[in-house]
PDB file of N, CA and C in Angstrom:
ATOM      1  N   UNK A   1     -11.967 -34.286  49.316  1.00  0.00           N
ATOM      2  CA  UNK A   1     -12.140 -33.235  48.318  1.00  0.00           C
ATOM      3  C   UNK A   1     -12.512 -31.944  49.055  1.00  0.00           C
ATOM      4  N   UNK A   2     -11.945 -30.686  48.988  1.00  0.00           N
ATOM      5  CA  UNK A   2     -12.032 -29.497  49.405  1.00  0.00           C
ATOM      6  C   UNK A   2     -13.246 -29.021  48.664  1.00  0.00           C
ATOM      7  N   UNK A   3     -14.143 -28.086  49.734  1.00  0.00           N
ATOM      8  CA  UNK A   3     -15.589 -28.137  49.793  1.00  0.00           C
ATOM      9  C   UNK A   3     -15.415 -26.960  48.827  1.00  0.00           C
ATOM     10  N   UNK A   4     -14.411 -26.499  47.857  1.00  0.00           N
ATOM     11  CA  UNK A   4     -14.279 -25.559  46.267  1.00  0.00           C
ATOM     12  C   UNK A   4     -14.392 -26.247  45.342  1.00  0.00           C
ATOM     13  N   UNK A   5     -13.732 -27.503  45.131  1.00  0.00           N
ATOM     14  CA  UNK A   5     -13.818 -28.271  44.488  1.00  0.00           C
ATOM     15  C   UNK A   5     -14.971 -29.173  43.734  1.00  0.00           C
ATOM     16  N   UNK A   6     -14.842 -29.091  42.116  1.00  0.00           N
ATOM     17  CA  UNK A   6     -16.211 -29.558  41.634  1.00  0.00           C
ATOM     18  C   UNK A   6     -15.854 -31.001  40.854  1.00  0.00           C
ATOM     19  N   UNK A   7     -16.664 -31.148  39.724  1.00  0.00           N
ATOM     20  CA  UNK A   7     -15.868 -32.276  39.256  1.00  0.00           C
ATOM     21  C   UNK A   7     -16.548 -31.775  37.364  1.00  0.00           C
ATOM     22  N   UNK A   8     -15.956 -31.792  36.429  1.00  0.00           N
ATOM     23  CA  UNK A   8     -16.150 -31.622  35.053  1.00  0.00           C
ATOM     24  C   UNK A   8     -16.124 -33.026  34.528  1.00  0.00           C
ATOM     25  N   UNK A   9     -17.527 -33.367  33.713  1.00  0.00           N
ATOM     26  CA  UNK A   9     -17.672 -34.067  32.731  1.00  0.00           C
ATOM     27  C   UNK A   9     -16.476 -34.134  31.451  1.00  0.00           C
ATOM     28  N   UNK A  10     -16.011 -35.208  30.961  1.00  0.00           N
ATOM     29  CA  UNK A  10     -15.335 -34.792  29.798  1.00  0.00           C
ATOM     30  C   UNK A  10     -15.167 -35.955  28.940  1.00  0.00           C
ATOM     31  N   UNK A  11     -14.944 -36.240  27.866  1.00  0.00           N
ATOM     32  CA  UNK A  11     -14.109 -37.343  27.733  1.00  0.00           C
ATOM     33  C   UNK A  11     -13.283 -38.121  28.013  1.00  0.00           C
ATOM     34  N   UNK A  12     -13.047 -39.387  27.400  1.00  0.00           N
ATOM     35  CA  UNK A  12     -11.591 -40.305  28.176  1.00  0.00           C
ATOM     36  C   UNK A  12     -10.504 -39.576  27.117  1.00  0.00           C
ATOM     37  N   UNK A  13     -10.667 -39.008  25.836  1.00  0.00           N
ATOM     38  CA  UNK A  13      -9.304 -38.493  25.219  1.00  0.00           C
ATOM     39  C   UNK A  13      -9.232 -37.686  26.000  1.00  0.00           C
ATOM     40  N   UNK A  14     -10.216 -36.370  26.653  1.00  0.00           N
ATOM     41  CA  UNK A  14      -9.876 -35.245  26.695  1.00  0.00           C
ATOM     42  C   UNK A  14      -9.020 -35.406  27.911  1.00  0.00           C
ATOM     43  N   UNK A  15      -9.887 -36.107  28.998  1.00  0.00           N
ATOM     44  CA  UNK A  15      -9.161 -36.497  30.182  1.00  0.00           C
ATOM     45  C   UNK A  15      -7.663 -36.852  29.914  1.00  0.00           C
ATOM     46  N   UNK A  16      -7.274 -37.981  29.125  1.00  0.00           N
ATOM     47  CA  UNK A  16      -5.897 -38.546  28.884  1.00  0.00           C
ATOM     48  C   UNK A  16      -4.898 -36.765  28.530  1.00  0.00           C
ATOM     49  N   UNK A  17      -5.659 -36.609  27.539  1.00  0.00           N
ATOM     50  CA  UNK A  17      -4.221 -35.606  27.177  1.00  0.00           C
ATOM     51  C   UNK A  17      -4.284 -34.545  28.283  1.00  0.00           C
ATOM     52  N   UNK A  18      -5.308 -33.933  28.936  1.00  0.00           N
ATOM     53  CA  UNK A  18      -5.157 -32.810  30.180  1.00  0.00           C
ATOM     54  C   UNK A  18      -4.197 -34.228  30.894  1.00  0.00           C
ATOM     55  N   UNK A  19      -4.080 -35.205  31.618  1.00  0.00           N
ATOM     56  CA  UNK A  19      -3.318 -35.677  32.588  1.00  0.00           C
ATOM     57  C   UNK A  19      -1.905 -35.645  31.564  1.00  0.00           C
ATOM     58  N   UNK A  20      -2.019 -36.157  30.503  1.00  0.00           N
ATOM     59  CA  UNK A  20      -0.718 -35.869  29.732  1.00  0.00           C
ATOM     60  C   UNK A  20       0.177 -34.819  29.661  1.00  0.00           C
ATOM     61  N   UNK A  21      -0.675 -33.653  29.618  1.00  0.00           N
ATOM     62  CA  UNK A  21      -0.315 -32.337  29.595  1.00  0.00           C
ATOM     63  C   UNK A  21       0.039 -31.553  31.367  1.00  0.00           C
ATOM     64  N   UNK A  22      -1.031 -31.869  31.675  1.00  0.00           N
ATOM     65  CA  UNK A  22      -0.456 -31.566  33.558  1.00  0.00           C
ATOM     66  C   UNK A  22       0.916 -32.258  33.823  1.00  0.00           C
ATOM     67  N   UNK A  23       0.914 -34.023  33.547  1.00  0.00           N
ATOM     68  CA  UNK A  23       2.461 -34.287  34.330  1.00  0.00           C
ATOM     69  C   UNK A  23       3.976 -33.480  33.196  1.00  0.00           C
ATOM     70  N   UNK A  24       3.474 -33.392  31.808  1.00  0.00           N
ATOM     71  CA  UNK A  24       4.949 -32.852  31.410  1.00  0.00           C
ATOM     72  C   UNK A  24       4.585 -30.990  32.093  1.00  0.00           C
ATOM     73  N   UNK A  25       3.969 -30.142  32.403  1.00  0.00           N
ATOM     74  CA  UNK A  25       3.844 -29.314  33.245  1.00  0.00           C
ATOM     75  C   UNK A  25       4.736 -29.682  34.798  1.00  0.00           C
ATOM     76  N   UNK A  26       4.115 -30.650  34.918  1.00  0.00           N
ATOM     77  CA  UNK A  26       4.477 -30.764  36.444  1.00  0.00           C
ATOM     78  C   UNK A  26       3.313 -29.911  37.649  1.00  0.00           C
ATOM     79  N   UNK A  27       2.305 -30.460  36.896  1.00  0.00           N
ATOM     80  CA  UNK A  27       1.167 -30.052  38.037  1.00  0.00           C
ATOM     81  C   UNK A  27       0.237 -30.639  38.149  1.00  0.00           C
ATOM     82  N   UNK A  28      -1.101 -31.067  38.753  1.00  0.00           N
ATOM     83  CA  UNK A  28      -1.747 -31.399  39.184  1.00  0.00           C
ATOM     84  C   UNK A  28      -3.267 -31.253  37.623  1.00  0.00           C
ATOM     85  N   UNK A  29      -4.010 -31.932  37.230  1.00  0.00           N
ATOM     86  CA  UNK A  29      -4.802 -31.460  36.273  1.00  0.00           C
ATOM     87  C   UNK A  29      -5.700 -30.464  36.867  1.00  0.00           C
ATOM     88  N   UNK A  30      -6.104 -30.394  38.233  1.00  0.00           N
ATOM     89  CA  UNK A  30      -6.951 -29.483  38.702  1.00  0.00           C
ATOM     90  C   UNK A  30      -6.383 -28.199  37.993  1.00  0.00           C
ATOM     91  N   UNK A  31      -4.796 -27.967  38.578  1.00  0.00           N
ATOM     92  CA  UNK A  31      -3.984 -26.897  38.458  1.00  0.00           C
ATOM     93  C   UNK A  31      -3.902 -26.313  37.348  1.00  0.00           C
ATOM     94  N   UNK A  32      -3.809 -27.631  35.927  1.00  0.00           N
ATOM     95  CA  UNK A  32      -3.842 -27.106  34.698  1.00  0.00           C
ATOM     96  C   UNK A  32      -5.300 -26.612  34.450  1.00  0.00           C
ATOM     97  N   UNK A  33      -6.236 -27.416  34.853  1.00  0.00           N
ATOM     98  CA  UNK A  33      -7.490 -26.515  34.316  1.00  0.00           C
ATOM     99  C   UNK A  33      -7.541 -25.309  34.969  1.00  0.00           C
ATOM    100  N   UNK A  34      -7.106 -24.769  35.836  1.00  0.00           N
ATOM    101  CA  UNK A  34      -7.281 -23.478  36.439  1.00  0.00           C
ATOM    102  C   UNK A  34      -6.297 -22.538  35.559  1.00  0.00           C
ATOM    103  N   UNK A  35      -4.790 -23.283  35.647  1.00  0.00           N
ATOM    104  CA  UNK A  35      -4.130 -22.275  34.695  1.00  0.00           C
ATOM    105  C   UNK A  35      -4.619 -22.125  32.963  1.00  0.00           C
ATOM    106  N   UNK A  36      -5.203 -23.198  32.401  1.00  0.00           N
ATOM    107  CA  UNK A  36      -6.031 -23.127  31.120  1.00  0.00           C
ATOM    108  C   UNK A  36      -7.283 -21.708  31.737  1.00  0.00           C
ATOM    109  N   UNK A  37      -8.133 -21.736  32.429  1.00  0.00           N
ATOM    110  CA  UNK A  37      -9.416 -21.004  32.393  1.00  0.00           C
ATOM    111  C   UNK A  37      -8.507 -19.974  32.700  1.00  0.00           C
ATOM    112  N   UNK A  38      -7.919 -19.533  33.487  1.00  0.00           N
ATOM    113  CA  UNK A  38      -7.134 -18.308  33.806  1.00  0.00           C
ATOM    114  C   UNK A  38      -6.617 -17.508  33.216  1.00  0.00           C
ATOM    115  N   UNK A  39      -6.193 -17.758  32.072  1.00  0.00           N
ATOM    116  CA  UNK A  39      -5.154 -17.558  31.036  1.00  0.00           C
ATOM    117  C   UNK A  39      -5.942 -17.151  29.730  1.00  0.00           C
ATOM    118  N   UNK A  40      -6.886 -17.907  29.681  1.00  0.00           N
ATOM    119  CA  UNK A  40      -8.203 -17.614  28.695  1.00  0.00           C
ATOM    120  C   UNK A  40      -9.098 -16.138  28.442  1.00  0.00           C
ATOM    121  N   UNK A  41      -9.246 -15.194  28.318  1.00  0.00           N
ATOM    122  CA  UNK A  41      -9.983 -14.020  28.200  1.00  0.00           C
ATOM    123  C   UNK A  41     -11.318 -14.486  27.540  1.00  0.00           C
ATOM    124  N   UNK A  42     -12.587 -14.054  28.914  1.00  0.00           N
ATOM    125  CA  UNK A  42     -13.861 -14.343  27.901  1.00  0.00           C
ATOM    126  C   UNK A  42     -14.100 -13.072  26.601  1.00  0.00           C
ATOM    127  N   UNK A  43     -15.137 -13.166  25.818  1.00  0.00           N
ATOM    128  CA  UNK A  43     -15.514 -12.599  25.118  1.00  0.00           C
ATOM    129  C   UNK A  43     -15.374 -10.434  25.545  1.00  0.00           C
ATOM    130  N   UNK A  44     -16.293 -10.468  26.830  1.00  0.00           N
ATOM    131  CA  UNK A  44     -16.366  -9.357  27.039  1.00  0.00           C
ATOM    132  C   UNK A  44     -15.063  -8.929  27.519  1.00  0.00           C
ATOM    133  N   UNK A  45     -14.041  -9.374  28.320  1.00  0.00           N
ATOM    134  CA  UNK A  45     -12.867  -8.950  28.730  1.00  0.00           C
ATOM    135  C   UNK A  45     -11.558  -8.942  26.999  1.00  0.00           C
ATOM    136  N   UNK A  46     -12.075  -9.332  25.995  1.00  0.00           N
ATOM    137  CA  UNK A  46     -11.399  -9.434  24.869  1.00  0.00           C
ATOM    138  C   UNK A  46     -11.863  -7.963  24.272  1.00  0.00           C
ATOM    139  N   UNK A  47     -13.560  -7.651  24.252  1.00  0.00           N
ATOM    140  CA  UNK A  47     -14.107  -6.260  23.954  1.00  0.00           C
ATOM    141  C   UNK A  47     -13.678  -5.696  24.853  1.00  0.00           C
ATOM    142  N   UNK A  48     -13.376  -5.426  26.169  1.00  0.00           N
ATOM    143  CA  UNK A  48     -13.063  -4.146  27.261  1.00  0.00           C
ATOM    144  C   UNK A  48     -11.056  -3.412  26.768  1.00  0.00           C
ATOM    145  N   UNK A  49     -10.484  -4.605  26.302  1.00  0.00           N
ATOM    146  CA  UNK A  49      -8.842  -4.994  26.029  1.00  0.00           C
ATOM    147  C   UNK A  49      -8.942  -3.915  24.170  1.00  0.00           C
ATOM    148  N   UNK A  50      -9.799  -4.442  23.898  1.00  0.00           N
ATOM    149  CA  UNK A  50     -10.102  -3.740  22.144  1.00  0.00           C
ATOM    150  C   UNK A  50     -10.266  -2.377  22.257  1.00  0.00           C
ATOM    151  N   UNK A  51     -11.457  -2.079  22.813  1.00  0.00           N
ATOM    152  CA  UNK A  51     -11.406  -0.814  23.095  1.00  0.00           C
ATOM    153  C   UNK A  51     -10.832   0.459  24.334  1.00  0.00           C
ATOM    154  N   UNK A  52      -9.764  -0.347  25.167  1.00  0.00           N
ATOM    155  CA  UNK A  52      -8.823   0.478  25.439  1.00  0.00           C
ATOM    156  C   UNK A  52      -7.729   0.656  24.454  1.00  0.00           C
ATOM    157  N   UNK A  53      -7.147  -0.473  23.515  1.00  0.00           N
ATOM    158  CA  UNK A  53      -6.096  -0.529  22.626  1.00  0.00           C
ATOM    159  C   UNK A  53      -6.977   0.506  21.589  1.00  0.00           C
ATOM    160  N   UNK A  54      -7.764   0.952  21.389  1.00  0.00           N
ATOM    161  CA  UNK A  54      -8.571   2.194  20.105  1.00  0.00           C
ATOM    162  C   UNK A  54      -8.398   2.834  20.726  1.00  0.00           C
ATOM    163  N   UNK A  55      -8.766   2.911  21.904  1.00  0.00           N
ATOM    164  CA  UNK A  55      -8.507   4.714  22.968  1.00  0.00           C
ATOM    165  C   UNK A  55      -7.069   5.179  22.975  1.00  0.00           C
ATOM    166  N   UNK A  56      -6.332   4.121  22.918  1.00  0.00           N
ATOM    167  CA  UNK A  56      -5.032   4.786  22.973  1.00  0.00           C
ATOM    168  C   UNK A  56      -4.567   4.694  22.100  1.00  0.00           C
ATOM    169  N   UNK A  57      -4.847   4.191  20.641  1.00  0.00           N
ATOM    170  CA  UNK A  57      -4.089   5.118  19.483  1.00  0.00           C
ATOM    171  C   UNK A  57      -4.834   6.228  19.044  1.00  0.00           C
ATOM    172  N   UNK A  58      -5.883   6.323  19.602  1.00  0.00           N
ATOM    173  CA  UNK A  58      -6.389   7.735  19.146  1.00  0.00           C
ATOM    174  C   UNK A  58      -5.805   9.023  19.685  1.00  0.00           C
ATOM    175  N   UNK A  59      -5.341   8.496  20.963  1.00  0.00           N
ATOM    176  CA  UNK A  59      -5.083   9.428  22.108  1.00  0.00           C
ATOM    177  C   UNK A  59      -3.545   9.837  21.866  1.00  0.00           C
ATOM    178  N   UNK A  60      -2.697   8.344  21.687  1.00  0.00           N
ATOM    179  CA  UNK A  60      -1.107   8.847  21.138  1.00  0.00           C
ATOM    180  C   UNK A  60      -1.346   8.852  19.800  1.00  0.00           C
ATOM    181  N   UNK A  61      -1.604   8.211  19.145  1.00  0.00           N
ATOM    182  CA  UNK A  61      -0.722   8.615  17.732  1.00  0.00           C
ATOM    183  C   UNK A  61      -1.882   9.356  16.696  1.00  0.00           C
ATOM    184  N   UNK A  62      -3.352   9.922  17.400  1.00  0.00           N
ATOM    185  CA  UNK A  62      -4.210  10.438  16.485  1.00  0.00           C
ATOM    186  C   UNK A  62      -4.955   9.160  15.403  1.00  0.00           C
ATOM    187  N   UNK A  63      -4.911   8.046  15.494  1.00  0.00           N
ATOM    188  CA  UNK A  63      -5.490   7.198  14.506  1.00  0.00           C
ATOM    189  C   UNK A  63      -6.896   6.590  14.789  1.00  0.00           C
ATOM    190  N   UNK A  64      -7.708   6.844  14.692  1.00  0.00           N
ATOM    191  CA  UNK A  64      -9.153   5.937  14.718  1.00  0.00           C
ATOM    192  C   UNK A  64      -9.083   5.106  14.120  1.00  0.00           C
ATOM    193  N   UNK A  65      -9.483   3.406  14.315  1.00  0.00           N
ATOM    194  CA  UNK A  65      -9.543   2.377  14.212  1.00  0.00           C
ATOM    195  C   UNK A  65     -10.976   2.454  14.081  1.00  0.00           C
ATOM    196  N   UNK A  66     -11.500   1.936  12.227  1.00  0.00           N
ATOM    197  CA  UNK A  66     -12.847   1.738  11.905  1.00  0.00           C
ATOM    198  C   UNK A  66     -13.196   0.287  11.870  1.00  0.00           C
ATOM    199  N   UNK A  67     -14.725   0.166  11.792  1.00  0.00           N
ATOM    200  CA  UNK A  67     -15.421  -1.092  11.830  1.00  0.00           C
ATOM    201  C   UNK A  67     -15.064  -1.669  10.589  1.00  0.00           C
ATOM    202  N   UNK A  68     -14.111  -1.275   9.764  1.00  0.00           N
ATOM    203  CA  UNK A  68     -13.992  -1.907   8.351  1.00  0.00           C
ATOM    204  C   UNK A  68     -12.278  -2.521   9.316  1.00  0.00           C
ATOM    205  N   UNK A  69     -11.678  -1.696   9.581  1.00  0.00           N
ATOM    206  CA  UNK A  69     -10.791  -1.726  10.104  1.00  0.00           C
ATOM    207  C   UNK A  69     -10.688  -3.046  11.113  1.00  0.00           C
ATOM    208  N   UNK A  70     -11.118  -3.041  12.008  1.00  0.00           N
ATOM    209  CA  UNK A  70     -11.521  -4.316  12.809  1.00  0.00           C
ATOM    210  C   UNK A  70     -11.970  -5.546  11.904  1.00  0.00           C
ATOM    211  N   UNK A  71     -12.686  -5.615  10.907  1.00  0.00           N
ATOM    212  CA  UNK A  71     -13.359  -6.588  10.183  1.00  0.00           C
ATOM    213  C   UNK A  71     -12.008  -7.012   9.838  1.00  0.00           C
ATOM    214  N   UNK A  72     -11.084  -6.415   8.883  1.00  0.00           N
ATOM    215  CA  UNK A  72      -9.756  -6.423   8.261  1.00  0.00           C
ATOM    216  C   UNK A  72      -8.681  -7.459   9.207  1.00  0.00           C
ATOM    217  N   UNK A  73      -8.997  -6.596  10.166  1.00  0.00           N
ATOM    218  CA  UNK A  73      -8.260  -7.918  11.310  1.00  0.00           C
ATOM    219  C   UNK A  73      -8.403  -8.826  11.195  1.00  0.00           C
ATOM    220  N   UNK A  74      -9.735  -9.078  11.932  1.00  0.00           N
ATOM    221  CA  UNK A  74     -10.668 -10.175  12.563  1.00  0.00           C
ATOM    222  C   UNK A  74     -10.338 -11.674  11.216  1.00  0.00           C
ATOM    223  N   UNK A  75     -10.576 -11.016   9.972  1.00  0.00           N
ATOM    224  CA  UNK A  75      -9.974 -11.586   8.533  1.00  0.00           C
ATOM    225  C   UNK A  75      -8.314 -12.176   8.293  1.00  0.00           C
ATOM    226  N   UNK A  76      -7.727 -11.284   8.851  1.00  0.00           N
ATOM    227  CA  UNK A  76      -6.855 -11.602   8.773  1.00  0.00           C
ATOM    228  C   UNK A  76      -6.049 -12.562  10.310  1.00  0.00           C
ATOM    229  N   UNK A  77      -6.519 -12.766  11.071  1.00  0.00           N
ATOM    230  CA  UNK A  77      -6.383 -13.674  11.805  1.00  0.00           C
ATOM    231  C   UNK A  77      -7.536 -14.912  11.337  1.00  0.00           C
ATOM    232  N   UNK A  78      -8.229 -14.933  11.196  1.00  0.00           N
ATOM    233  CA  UNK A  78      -8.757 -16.310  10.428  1.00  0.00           C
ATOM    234  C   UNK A  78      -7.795 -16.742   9.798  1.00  0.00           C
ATOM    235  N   UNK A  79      -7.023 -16.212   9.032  1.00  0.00           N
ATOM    236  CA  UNK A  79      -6.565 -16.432   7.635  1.00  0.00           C
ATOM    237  C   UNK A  79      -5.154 -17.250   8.695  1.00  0.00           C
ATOM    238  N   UNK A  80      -4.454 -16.499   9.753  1.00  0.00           N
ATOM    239  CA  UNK A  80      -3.229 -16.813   9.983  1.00  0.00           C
ATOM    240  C   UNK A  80      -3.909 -18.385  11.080  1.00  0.00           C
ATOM    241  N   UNK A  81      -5.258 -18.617  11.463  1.00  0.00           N
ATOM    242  CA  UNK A  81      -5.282 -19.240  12.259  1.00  0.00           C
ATOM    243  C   UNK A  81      -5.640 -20.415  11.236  1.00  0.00           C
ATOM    244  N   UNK A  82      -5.736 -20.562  10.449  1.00  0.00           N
ATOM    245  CA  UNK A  82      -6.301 -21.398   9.153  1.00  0.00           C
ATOM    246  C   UNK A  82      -5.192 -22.147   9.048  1.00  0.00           C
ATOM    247  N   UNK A  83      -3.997 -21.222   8.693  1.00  0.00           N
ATOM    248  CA  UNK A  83      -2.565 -21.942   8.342  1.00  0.00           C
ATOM    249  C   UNK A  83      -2.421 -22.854   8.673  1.00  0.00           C
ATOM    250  N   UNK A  84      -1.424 -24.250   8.690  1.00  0.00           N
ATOM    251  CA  UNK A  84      -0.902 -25.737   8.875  1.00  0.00           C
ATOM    252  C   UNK A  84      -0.355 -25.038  10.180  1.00  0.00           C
ATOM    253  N   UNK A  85      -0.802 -25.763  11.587  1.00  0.00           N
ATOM    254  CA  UNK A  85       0.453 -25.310  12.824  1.00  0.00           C
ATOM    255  C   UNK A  85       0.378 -24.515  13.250  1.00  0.00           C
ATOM    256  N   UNK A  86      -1.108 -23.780  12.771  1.00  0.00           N
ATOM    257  CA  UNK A  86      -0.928 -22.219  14.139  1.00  0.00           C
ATOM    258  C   UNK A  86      -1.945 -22.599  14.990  1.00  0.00           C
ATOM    259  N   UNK A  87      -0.992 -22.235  15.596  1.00  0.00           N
ATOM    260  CA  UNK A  87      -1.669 -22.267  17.211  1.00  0.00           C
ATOM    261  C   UNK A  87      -1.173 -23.543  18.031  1.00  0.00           C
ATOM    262  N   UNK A  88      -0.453 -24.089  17.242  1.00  0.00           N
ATOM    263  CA  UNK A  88       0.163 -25.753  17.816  1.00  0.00           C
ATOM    264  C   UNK A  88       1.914 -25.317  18.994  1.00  0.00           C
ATOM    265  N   UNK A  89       2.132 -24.903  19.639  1.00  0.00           N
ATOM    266  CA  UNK A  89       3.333 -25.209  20.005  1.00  0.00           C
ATOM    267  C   UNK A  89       3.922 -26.344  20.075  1.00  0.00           C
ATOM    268  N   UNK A  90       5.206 -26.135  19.530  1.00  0.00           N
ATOM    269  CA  UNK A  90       5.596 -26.964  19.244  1.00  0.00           C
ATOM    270  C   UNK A  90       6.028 -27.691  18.211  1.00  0.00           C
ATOM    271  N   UNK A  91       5.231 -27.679  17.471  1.00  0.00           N
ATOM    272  CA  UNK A  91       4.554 -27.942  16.060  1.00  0.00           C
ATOM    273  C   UNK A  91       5.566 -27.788  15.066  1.00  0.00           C
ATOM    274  N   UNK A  92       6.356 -28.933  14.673  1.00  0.00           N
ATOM    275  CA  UNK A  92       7.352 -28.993  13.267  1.00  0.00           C
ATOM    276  C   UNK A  92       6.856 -27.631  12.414  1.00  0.00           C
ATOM    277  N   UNK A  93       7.923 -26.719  12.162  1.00  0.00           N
ATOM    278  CA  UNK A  93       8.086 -25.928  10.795  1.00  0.00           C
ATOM    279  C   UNK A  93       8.103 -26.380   9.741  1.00  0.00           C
TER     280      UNK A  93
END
């Protein structure tokens, strides 16, 4: 084991489907958990991404984006993440 290398607690499902999911990938599960965390945006890099996307419609198209405004979102992705199948690839229509 390379002296980077750690080891994560998990379940036996969780374990099964990451090895499930690494070989139809074709990679290694280390690999998938790195490309899973990688790919992931924490909290504050999701706020730094928000408020450049407000700076620049203010900047091109003149629009301020309000805290009612954001709430409105934030609502309306609940709503689409609620749906049967979102977020599933793959996932029968």
């Amino acid at each position: 084991m390379a002296a980077d290398n750690t080891t994560i607690q998990t379940t036996k499902a969780a374990r099964d489907r990451l090895r499930q999911l690494a070989a139809e990938r074709g990679v290694t599960m280390g690999e998938l958990v790195e490309e899973l965390a990688g790919g992931t945006l924490t909290e504050a890099e999701l706020e730094e991404r928000a408020q450049r996307a407000r700076a620049d419609l203010e900047a091109t198209l003149g629009v301020t984006v309000t805290a009612e405004d954001q709430a409105a979102g934030r609502a309306l992705w609940k709503r689409v993440a609620a749906h049967p199948g979102a977020g599933h690839r793959g996932a029968a229509a």
